[in-house]
PDB file of N, CA and C in Angstrom:
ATOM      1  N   UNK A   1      99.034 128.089 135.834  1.00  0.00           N
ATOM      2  CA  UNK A   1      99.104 128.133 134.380  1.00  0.00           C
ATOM      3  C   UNK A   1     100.145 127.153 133.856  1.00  0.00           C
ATOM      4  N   UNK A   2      99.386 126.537 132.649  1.00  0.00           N
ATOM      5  CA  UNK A   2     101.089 125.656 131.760  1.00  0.00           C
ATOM      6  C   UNK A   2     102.097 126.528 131.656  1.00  0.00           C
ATOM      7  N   UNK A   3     103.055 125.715 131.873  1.00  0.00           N
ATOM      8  CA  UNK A   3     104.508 125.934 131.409  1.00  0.00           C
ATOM      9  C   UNK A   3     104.699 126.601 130.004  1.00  0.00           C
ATOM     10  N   UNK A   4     103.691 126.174 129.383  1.00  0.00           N
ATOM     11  CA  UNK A   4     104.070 125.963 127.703  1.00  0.00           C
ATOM     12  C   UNK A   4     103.845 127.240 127.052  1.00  0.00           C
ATOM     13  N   UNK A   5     104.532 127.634 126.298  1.00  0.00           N
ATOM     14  CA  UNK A   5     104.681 128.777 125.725  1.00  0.00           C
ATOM     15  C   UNK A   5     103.152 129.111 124.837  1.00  0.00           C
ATOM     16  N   UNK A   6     102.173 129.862 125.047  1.00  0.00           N
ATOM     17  CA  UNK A   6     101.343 130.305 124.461  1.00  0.00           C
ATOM     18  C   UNK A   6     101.213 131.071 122.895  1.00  0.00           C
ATOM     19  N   UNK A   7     100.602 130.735 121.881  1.00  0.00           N
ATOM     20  CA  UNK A   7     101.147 131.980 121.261  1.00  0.00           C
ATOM     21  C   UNK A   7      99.751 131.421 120.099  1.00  0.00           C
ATOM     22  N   UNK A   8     100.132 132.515 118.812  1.00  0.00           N
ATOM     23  CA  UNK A   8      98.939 131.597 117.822  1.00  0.00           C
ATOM     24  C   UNK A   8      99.801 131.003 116.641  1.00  0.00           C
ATOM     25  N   UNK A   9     101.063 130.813 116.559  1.00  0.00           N
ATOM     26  CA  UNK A   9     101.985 129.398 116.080  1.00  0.00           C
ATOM     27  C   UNK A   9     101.253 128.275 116.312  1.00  0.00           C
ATOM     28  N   UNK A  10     101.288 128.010 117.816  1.00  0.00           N
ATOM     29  CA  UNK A  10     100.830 126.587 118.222  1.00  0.00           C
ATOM     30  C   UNK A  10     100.154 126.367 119.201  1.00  0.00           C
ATOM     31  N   UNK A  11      98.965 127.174 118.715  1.00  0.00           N
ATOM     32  CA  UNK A  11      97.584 126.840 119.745  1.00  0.00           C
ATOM     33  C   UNK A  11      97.530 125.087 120.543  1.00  0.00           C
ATOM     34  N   UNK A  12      96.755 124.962 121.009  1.00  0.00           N
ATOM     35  CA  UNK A  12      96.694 123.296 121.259  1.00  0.00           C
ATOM     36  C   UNK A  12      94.763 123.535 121.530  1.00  0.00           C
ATOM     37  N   UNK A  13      93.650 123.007 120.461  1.00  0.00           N
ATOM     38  CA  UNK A  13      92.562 122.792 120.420  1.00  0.00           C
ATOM     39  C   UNK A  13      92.071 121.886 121.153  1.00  0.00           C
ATOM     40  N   UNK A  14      90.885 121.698 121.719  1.00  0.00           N
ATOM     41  CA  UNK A  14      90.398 120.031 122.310  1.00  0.00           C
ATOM     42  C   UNK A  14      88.602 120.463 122.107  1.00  0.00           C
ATOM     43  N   UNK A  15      87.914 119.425 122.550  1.00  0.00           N
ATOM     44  CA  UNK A  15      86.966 119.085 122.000  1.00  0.00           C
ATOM     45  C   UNK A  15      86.386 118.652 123.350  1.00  0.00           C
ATOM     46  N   UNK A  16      86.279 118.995 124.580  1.00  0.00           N
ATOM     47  CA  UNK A  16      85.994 118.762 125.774  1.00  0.00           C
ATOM     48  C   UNK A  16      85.207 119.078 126.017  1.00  0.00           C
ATOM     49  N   UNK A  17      84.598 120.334 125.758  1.00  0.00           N
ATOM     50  CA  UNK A  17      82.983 120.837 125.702  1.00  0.00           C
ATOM     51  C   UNK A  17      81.865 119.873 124.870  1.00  0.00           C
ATOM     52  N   UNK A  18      82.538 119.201 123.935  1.00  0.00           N
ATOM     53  CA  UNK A  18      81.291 118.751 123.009  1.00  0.00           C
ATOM     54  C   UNK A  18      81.793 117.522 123.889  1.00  0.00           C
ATOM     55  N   UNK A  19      82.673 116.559 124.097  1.00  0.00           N
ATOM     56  CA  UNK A  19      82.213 115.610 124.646  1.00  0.00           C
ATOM     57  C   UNK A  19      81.777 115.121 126.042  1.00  0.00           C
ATOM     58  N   UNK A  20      82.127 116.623 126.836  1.00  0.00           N
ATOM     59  CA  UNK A  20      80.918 116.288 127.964  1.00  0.00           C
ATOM     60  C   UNK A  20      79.634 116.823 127.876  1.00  0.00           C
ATOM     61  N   UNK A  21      79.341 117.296 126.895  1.00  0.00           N
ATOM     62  CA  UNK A  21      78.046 117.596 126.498  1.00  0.00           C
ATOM     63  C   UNK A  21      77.054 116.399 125.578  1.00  0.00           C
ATOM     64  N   UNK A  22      77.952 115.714 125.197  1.00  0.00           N
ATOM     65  CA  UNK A  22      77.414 113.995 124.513  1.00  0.00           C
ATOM     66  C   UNK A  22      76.990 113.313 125.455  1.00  0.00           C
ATOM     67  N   UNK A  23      77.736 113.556 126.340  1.00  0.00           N
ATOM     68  CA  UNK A  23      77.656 112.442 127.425  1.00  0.00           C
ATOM     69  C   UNK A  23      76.690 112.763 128.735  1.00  0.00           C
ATOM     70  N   UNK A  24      76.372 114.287 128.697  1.00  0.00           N
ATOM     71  CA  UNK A  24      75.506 114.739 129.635  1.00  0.00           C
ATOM     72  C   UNK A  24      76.282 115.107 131.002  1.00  0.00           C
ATOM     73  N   UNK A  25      77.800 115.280 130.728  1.00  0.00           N
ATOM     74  CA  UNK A  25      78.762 115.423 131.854  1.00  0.00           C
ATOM     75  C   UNK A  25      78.955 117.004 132.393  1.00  0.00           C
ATOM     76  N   UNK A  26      78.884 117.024 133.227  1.00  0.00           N
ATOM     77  CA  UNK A  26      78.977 118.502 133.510  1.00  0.00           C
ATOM     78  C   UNK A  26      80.274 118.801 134.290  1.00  0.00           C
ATOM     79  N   UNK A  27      81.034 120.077 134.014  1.00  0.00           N
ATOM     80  CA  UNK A  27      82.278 120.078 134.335  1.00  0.00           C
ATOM     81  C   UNK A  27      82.721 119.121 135.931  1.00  0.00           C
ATOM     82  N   UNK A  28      81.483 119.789 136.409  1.00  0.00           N
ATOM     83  CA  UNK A  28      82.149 119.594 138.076  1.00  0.00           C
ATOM     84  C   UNK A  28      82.467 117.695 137.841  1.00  0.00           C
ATOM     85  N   UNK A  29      81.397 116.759 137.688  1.00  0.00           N
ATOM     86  CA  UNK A  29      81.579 115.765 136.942  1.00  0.00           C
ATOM     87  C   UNK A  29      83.262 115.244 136.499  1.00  0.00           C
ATOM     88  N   UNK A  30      82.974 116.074 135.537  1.00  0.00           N
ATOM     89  CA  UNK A  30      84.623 115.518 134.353  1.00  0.00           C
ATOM     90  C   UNK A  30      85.921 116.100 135.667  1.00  0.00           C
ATOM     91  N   UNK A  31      85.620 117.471 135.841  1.00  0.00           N
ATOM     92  CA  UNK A  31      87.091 117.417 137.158  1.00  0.00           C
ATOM     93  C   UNK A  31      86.839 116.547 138.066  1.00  0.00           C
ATOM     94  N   UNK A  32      85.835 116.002 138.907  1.00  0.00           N
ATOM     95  CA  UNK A  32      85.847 115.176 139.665  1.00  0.00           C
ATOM     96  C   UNK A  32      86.639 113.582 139.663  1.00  0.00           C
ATOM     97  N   UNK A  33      86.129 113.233 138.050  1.00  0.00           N
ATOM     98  CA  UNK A  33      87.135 112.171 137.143  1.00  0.00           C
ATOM     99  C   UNK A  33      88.284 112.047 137.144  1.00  0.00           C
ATOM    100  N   UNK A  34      89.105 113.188 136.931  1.00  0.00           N
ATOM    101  CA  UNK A  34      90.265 113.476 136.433  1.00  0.00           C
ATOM    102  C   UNK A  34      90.993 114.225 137.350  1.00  0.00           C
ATOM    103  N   UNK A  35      89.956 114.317 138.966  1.00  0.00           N
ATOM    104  CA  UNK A  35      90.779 114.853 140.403  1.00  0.00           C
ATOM    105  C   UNK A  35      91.444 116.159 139.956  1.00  0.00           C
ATOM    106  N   UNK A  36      90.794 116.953 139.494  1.00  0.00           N
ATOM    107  CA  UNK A  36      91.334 118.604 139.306  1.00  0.00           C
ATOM    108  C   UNK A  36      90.083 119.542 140.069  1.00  0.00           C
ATOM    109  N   UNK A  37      89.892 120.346 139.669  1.00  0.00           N
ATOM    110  CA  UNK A  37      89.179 121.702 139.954  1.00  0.00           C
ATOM    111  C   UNK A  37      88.079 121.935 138.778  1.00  0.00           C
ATOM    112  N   UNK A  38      86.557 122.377 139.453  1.00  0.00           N
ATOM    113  CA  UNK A  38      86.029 122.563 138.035  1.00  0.00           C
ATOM    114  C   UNK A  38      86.021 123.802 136.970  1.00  0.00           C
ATOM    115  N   UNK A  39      86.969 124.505 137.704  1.00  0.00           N
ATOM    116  CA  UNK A  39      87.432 125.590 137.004  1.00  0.00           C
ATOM    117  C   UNK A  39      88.698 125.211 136.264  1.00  0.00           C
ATOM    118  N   UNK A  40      89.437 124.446 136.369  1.00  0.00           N
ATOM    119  CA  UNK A  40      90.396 123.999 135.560  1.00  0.00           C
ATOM    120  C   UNK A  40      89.606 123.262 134.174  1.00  0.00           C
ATOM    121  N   UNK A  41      88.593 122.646 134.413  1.00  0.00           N
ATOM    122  CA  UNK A  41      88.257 122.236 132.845  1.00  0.00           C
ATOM    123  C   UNK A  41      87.584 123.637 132.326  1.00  0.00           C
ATOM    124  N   UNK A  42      86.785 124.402 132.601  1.00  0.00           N
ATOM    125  CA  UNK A  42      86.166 125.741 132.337  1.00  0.00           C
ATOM    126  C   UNK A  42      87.689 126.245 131.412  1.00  0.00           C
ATOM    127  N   UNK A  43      88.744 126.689 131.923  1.00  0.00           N
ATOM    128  CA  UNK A  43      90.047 127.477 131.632  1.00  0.00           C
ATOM    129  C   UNK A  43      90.203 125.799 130.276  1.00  0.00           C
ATOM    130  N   UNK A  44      90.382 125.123 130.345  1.00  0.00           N
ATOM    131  CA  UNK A  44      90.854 124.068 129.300  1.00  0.00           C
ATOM    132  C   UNK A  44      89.911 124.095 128.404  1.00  0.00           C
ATOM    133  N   UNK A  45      88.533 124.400 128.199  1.00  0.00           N
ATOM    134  CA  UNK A  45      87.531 124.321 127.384  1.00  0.00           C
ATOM    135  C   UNK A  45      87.647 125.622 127.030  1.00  0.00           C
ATOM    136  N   UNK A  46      88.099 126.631 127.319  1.00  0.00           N
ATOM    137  CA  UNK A  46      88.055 128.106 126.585  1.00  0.00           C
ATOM    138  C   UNK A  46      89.356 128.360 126.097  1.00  0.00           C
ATOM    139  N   UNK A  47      90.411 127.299 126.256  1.00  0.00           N
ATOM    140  CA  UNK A  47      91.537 127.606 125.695  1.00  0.00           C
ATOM    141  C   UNK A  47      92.974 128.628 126.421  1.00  0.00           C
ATOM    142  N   UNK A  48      91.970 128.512 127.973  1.00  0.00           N
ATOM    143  CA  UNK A  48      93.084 129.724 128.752  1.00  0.00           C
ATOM    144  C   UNK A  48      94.287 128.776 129.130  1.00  0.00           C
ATOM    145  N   UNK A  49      94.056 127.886 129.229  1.00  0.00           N
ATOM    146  CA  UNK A  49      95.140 127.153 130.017  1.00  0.00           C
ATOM    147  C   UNK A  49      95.399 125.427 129.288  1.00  0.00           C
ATOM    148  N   UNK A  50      96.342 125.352 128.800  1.00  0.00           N
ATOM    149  CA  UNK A  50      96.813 123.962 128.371  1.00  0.00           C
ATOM    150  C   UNK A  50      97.242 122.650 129.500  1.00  0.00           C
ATOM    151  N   UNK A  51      96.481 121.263 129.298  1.00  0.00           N
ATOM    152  CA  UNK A  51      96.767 120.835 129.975  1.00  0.00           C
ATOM    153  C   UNK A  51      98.132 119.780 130.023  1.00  0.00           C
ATOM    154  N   UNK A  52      98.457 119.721 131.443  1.00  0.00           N
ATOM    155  CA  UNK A  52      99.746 118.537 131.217  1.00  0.00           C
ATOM    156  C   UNK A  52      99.037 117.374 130.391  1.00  0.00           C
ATOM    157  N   UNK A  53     100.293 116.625 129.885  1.00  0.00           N
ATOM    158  CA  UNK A  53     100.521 115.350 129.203  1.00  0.00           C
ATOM    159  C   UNK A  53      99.978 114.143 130.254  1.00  0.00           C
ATOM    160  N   UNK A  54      99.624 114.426 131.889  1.00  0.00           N
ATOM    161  CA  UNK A  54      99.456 113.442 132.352  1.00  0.00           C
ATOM    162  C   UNK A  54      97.533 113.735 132.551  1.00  0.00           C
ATOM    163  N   UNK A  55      97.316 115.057 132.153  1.00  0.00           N
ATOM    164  CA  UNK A  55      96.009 115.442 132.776  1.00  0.00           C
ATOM    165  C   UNK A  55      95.288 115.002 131.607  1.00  0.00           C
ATOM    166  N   UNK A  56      95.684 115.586 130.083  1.00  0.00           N
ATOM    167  CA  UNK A  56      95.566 115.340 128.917  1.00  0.00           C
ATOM    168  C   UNK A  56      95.036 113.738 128.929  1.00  0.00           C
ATOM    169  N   UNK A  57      95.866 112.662 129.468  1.00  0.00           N
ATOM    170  CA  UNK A  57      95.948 111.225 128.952  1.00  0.00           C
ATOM    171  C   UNK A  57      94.393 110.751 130.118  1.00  0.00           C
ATOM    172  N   UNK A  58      94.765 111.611 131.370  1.00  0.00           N
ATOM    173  CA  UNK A  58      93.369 111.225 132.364  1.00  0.00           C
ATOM    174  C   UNK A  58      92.242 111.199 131.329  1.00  0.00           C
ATOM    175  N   UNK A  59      92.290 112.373 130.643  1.00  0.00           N
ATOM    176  CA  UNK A  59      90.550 113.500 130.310  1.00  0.00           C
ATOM    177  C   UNK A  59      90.278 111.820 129.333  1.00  0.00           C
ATOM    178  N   UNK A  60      91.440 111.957 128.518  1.00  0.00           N
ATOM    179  CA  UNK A  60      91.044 111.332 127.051  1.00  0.00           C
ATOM    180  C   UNK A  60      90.663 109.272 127.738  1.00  0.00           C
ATOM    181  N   UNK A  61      91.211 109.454 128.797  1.00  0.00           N
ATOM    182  CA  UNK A  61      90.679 108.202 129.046  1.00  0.00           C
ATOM    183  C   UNK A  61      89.408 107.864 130.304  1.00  0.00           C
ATOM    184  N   UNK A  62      88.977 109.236 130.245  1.00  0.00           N
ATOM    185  CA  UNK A  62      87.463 109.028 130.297  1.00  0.00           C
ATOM    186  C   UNK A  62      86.554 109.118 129.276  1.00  0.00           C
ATOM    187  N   UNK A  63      86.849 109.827 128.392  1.00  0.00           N
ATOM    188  CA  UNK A  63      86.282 109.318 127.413  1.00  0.00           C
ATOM    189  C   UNK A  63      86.655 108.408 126.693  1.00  0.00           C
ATOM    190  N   UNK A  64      87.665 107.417 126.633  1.00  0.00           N
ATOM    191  CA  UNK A  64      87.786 106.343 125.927  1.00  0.00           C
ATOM    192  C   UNK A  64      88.205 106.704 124.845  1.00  0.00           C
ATOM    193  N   UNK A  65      89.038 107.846 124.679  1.00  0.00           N
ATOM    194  CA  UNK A  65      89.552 108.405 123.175  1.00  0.00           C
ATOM    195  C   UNK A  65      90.655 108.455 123.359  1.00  0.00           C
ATOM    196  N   UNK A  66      91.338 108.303 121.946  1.00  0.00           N
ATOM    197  CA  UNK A  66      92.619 108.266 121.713  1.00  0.00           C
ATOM    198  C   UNK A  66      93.331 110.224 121.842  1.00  0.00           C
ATOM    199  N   UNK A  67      94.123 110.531 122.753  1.00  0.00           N
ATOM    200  CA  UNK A  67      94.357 111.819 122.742  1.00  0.00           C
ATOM    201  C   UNK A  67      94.331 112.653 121.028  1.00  0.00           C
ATOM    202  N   UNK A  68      94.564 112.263 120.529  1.00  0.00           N
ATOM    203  CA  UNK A  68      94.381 113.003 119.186  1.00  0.00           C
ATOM    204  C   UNK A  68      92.399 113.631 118.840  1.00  0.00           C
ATOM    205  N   UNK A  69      92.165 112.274 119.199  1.00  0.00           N
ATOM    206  CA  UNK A  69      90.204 112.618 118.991  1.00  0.00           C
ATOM    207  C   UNK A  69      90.066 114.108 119.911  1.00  0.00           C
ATOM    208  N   UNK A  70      90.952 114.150 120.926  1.00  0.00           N
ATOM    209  CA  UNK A  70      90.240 114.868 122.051  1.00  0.00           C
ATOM    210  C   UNK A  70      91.362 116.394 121.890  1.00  0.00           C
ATOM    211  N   UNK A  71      92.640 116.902 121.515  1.00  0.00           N
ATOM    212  CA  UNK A  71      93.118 117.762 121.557  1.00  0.00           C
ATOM    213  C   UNK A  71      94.233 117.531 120.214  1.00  0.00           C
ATOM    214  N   UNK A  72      94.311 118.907 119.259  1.00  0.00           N
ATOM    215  CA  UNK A  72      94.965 119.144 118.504  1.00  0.00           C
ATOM    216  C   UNK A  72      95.857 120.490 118.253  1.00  0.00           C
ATOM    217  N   UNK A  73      96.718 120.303 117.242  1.00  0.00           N
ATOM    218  CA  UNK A  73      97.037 121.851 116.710  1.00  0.00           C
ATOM    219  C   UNK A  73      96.304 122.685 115.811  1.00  0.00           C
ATOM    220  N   UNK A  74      95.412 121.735 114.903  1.00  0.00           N
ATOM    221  CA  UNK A  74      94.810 122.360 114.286  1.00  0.00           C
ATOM    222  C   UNK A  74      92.979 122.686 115.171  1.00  0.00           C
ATOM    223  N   UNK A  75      92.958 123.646 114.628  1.00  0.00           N
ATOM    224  CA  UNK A  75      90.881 123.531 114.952  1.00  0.00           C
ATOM    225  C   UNK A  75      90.011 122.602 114.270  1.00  0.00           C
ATOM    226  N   UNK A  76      89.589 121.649 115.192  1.00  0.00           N
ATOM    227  CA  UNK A  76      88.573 120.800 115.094  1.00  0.00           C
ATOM    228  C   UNK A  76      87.400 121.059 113.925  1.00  0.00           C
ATOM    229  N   UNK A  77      86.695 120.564 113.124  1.00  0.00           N
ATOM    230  CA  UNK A  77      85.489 120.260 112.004  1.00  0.00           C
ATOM    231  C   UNK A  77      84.675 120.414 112.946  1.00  0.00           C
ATOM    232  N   UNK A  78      83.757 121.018 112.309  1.00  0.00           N
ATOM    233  CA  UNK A  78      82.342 120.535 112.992  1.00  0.00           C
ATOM    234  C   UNK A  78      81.878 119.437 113.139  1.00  0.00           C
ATOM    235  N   UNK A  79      81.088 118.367 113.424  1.00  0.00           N
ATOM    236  CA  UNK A  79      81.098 116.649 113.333  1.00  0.00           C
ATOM    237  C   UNK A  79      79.916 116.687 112.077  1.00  0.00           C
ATOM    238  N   UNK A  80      78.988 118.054 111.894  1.00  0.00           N
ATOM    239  CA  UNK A  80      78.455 117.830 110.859  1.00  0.00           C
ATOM    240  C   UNK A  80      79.141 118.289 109.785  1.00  0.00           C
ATOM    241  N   UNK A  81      80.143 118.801 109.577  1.00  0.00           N
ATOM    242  CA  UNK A  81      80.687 118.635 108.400  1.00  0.00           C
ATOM    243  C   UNK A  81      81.379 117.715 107.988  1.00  0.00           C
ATOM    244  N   UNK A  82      82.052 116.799 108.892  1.00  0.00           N
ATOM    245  CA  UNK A  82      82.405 115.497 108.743  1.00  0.00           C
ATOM    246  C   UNK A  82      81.566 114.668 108.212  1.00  0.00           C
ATOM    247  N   UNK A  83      80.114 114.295 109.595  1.00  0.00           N
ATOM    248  CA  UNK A  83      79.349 113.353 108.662  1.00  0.00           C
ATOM    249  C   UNK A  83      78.621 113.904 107.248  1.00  0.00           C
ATOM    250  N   UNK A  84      78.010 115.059 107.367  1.00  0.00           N
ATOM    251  CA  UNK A  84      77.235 115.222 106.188  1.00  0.00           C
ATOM    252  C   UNK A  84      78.422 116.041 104.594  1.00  0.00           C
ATOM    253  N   UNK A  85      79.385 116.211 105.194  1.00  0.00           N
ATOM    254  CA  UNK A  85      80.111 116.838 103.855  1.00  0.00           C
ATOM    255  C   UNK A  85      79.543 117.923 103.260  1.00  0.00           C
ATOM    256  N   UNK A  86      79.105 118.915 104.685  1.00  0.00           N
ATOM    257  CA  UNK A  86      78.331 120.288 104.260  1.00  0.00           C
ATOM    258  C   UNK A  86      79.501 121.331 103.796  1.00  0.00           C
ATOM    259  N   UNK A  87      79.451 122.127 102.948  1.00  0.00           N
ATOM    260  CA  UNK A  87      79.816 123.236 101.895  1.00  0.00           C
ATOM    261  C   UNK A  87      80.770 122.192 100.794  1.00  0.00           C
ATOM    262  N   UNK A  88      80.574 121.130 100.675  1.00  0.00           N
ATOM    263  CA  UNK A  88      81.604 120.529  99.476  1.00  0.00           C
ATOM    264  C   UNK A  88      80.314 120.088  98.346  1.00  0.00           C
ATOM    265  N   UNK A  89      79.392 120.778  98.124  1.00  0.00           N
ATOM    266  CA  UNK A  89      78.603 120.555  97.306  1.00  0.00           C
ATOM    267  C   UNK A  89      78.755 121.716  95.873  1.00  0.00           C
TER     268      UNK A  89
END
């Protein structure tokens, strides 16, 4: 388990499910990438377990994203409410 103090102050969100699901990646896949366990992304995609700053920078540079695209404090938009600007009508 992280070090890091758990709590609902300062969740830490990511978006790892939807982008190995864009990509057609399946966990075992993405840990294989990023030389972990495929139960370690399972626990990171449900929010049980936060990852290090060095595992964090692996994930986001398989996908070619800037760590912010890929993990936050706040909870992530849906991408269709982004593109389409659904309930601001």
């Amino acid at each position: 388990m992280s070090p890091v103090r758990r709590g609902k102050e300062l969740p830490i969100y990511n978006r790892l499910q939807v982008l190995r699901a864009e990509r057609g990646m399946s966990r075992a896949a993405l840990a294989e990438a990023v030389e972990v366990n495929p139960q370690t992304i399972g626990a990171l995609e449900r929010g049980d377990h936060y990852p290090s700053l060095d595992l964090a920078m692996r994930l986001c540079a398989v996908f070619g994203l800037p760590v912010e695209a890929v993990f936050n404090r706040e909870p992530f938009t849906p991408l269709s409410t982004q593109v389409y600007r659904v309930g601001e009508r």
